[in-house]
C-alpha atoms as a PDB file:
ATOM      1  CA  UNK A   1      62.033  68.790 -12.693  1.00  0.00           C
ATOM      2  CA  UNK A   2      60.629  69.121 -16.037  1.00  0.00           C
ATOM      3  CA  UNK A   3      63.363  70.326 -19.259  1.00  0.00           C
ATOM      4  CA  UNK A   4      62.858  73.875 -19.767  1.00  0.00           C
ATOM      5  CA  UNK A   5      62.247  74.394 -23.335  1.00  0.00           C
ATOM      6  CA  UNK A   6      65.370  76.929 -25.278  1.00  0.00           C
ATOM      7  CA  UNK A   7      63.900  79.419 -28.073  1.00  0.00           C
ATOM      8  CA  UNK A   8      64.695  81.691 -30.326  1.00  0.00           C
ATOM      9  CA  UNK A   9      68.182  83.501 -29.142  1.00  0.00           C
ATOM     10  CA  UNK A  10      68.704  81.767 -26.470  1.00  0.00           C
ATOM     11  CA  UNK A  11      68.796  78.181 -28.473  1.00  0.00           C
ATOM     12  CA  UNK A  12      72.193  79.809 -29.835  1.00  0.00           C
ATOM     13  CA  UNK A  13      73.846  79.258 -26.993  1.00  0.00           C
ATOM     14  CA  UNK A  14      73.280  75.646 -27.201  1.00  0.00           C
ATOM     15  CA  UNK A  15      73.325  74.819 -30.763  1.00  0.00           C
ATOM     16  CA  UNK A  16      76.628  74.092 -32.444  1.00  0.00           C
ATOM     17  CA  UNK A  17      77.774  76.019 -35.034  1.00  0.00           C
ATOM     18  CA  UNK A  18      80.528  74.698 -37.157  1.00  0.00           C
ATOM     19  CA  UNK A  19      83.281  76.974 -39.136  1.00  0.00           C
ATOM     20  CA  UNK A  20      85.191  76.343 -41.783  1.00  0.00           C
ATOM     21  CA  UNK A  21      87.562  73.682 -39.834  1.00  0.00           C
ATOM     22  CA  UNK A  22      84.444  71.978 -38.795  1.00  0.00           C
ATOM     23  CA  UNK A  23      85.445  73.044 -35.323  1.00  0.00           C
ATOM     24  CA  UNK A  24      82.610  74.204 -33.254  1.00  0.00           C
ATOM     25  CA  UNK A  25      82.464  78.351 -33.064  1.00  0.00           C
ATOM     26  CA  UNK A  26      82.985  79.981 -30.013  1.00  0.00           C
ATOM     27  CA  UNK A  27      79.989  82.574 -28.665  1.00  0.00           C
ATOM     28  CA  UNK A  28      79.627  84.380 -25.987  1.00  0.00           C
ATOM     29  CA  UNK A  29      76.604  85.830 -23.677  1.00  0.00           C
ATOM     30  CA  UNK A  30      76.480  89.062 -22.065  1.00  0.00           C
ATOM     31  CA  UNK A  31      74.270  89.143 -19.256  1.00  0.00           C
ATOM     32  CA  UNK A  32      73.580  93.080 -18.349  1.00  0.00           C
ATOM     33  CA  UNK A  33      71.413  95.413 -16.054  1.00  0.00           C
ATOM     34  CA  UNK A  34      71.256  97.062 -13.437  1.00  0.00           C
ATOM     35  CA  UNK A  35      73.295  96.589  -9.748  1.00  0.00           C
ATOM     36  CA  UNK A  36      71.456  93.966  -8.106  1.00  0.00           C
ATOM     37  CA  UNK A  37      69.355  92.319 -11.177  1.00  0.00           C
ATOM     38  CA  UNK A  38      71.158  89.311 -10.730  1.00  0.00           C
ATOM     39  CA  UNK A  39      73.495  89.357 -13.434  1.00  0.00           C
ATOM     40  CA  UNK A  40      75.970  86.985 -11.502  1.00  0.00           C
ATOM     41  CA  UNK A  41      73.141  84.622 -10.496  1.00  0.00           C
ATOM     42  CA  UNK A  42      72.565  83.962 -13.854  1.00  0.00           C
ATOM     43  CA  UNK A  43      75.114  84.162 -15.184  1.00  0.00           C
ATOM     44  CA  UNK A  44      76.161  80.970 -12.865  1.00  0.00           C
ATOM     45  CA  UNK A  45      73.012  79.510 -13.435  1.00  0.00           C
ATOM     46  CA  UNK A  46      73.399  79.234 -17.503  1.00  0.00           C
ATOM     47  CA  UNK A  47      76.870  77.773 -16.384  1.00  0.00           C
ATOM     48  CA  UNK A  48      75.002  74.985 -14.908  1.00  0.00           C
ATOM     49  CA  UNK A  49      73.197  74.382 -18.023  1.00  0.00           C
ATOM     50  CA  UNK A  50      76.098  74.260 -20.495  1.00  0.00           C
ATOM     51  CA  UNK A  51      77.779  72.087 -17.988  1.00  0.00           C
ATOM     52  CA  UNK A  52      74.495  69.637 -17.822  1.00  0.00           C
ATOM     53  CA  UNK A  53      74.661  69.667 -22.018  1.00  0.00           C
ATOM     54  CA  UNK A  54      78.749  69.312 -21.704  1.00  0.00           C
ATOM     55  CA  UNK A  55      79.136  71.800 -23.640  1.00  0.00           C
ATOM     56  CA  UNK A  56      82.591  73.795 -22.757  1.00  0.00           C
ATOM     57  CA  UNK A  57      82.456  76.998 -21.531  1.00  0.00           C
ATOM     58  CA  UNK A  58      83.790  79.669 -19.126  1.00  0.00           C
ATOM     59  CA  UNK A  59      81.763  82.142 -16.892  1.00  0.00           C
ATOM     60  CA  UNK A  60      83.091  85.359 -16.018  1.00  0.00           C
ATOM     61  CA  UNK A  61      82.093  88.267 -13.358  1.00  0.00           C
ATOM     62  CA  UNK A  62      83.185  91.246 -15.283  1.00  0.00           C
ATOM     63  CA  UNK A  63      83.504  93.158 -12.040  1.00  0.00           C
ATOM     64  CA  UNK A  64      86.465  91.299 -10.664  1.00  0.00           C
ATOM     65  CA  UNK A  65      87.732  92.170 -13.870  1.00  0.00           C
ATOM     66  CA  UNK A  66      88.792  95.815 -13.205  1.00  0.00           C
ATOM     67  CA  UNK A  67      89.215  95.392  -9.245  1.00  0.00           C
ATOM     68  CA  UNK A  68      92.281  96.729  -8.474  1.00  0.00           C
ATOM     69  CA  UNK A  69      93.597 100.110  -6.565  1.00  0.00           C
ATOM     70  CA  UNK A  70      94.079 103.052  -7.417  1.00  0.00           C
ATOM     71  CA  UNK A  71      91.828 103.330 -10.411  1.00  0.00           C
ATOM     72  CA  UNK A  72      92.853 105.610 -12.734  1.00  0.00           C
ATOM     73  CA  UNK A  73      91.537 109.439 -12.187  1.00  0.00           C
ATOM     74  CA  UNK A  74      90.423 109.364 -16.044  1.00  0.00           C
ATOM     75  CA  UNK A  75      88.767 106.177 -15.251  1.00  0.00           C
ATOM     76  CA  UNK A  76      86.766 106.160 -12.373  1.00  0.00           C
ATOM     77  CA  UNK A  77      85.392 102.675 -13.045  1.00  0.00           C
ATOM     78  CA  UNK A  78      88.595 100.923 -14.877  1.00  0.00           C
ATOM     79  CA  UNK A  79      87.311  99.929 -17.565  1.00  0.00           C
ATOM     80  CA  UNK A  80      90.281  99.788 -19.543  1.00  0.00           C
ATOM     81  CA  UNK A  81      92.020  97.700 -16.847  1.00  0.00           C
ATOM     82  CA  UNK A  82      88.681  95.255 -17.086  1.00  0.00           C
ATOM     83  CA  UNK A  83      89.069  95.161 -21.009  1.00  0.00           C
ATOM     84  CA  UNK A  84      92.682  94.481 -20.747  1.00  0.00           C
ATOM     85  CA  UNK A  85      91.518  91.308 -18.272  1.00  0.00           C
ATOM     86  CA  UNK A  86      89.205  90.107 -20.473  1.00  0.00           C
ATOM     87  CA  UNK A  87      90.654  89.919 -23.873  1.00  0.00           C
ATOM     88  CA  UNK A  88      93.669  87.692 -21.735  1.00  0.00           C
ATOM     89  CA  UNK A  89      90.782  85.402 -20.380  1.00  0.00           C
ATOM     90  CA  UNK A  90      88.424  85.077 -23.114  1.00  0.00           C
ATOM     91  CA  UNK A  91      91.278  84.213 -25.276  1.00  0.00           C
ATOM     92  CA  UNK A  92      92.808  81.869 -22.642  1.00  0.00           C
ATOM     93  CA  UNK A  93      89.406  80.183 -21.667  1.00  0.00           C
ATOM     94  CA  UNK A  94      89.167  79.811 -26.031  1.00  0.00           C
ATOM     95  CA  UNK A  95      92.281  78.592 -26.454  1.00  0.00           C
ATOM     96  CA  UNK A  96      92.135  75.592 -23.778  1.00  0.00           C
ATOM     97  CA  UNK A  97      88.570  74.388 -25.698  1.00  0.00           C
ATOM     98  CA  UNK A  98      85.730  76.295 -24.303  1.00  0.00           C
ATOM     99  CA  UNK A  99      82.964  77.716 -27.054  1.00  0.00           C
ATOM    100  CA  UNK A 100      80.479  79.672 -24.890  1.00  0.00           C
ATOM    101  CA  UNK A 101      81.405  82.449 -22.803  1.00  0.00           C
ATOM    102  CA  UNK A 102      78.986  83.950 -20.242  1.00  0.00           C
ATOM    103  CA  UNK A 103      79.770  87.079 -19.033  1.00  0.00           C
ATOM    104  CA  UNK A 104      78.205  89.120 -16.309  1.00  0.00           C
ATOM    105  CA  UNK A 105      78.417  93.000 -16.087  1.00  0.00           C
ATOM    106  CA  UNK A 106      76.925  96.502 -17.404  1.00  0.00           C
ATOM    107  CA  UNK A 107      77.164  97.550 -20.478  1.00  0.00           C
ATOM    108  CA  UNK A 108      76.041 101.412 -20.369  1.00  0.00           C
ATOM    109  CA  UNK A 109      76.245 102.307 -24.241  1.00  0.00           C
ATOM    110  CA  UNK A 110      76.979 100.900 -27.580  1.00  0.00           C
ATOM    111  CA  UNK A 111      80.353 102.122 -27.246  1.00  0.00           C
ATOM    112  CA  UNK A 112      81.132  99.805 -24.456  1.00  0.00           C
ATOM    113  CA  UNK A 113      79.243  96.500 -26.125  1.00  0.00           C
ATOM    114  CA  UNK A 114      81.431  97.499 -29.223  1.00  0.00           C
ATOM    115  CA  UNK A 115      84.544  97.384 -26.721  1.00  0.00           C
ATOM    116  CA  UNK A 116      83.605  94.058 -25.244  1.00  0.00           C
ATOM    117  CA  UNK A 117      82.956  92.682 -28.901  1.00  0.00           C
ATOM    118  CA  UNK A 118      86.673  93.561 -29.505  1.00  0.00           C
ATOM    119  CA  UNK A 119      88.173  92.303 -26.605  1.00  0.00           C
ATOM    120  CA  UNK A 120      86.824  88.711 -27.008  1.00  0.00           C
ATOM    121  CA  UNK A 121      87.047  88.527 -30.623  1.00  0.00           C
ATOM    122  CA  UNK A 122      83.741  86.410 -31.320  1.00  0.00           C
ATOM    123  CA  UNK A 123      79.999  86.655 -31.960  1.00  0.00           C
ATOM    124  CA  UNK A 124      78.040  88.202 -29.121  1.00  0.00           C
ATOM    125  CA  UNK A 125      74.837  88.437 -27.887  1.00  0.00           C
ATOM    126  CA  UNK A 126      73.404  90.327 -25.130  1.00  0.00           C
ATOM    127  CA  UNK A 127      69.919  89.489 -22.509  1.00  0.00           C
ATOM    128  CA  UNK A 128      69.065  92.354 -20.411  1.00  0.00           C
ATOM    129  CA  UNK A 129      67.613  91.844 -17.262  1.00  0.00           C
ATOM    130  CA  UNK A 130      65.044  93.756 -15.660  1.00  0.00           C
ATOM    131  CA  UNK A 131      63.892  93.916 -12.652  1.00  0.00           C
ATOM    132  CA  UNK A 132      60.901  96.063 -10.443  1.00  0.00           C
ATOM    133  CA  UNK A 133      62.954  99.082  -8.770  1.00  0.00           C
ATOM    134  CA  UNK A 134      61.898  98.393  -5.161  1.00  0.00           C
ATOM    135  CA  UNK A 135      62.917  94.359  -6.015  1.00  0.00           C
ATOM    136  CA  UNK A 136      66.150  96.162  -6.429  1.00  0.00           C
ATOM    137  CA  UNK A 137      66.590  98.117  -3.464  1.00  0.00           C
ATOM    138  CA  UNK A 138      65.771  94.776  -1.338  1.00  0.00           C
ATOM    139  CA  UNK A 139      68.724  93.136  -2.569  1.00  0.00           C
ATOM    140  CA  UNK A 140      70.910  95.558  -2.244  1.00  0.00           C
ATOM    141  CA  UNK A 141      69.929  96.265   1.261  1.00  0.00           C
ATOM    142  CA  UNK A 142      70.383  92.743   2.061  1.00  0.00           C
ATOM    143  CA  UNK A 143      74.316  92.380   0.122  1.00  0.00           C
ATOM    144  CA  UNK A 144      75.185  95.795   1.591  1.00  0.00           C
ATOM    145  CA  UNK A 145      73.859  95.128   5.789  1.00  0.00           C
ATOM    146  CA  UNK A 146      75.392  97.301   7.930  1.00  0.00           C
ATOM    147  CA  UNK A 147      77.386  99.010   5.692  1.00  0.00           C
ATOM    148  CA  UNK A 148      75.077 102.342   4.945  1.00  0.00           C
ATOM    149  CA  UNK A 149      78.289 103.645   2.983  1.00  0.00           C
ATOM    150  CA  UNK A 150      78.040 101.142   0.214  1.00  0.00           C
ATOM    151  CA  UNK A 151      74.328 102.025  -0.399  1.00  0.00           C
END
């Protein structure tokens, strides 16, 4: 399998960047779109790559983040909850060495990307996917067989 080739943005993720302690500065990705892009695919898949270039990192499924019951009724989604989550692990997956954290979820307004900024604490960058609405539907139907409720 040929090397794919990293440009532009993207090479950030892979290229060191020292501070002032000539330590290495932590980054993270935030992979975002729509239900059923593929966020979590790949997501997992740029795991693979930093682990191929042994470079230390975490990968995190924002979702799981905020999955607990009852959610609050000012919060439908539990967002807070999910923030609260992620400012623990980011800072827990930072503290025991890792410099890249890729992050899967949906970020719906600048509001919320300012939120997630906050809770991790270190430079971010964000890749969109996009994806062909019927492509969409597809998947879903396929994750969500047999259960017409989820849909």
């Amino acid at each position: 399998m040929p090397e794919e080739t990293i440009t532009g943005e993207s090479a950030a993720l892979y290229d060191p960047a020292m501070d002032a302690t000539g330590r290495e500065s932590p980054r993270a990705l935030l992979i975002s779109g729509t239900v059923g892009v593929g966020k979590t695919s790949v997501a997992d898949a740029v795991g693979d790559l930093l682990t191929d270039r042994e470079i230390p990192h975490a990968v995190i499924d924002l979702d799981w983040l905020r999955r607990c019951w009852p959610t609050p009724p000012n919060d439908r989604f539990n967002s807070a909850m999910e923030l609260r989550n992620l400012r623990c692990l980011s800072h827990n997956f930072l503290d025991a060495g890792a410099v890249r954290l890729v992050m899967a979820g949906v970020v719906e307004d600048r509001g919320g990307l300012d939120r997630y900024r906050q809770a991790i604490g270190v430079d971010l960058t964000v890749c969109r996917l996009r994806v062909e609405l019927p492509v969409v539907h597809q998947r879903l139907a396929r994750r969500h067989e047999g259960e017409d409720a989820a849909l």
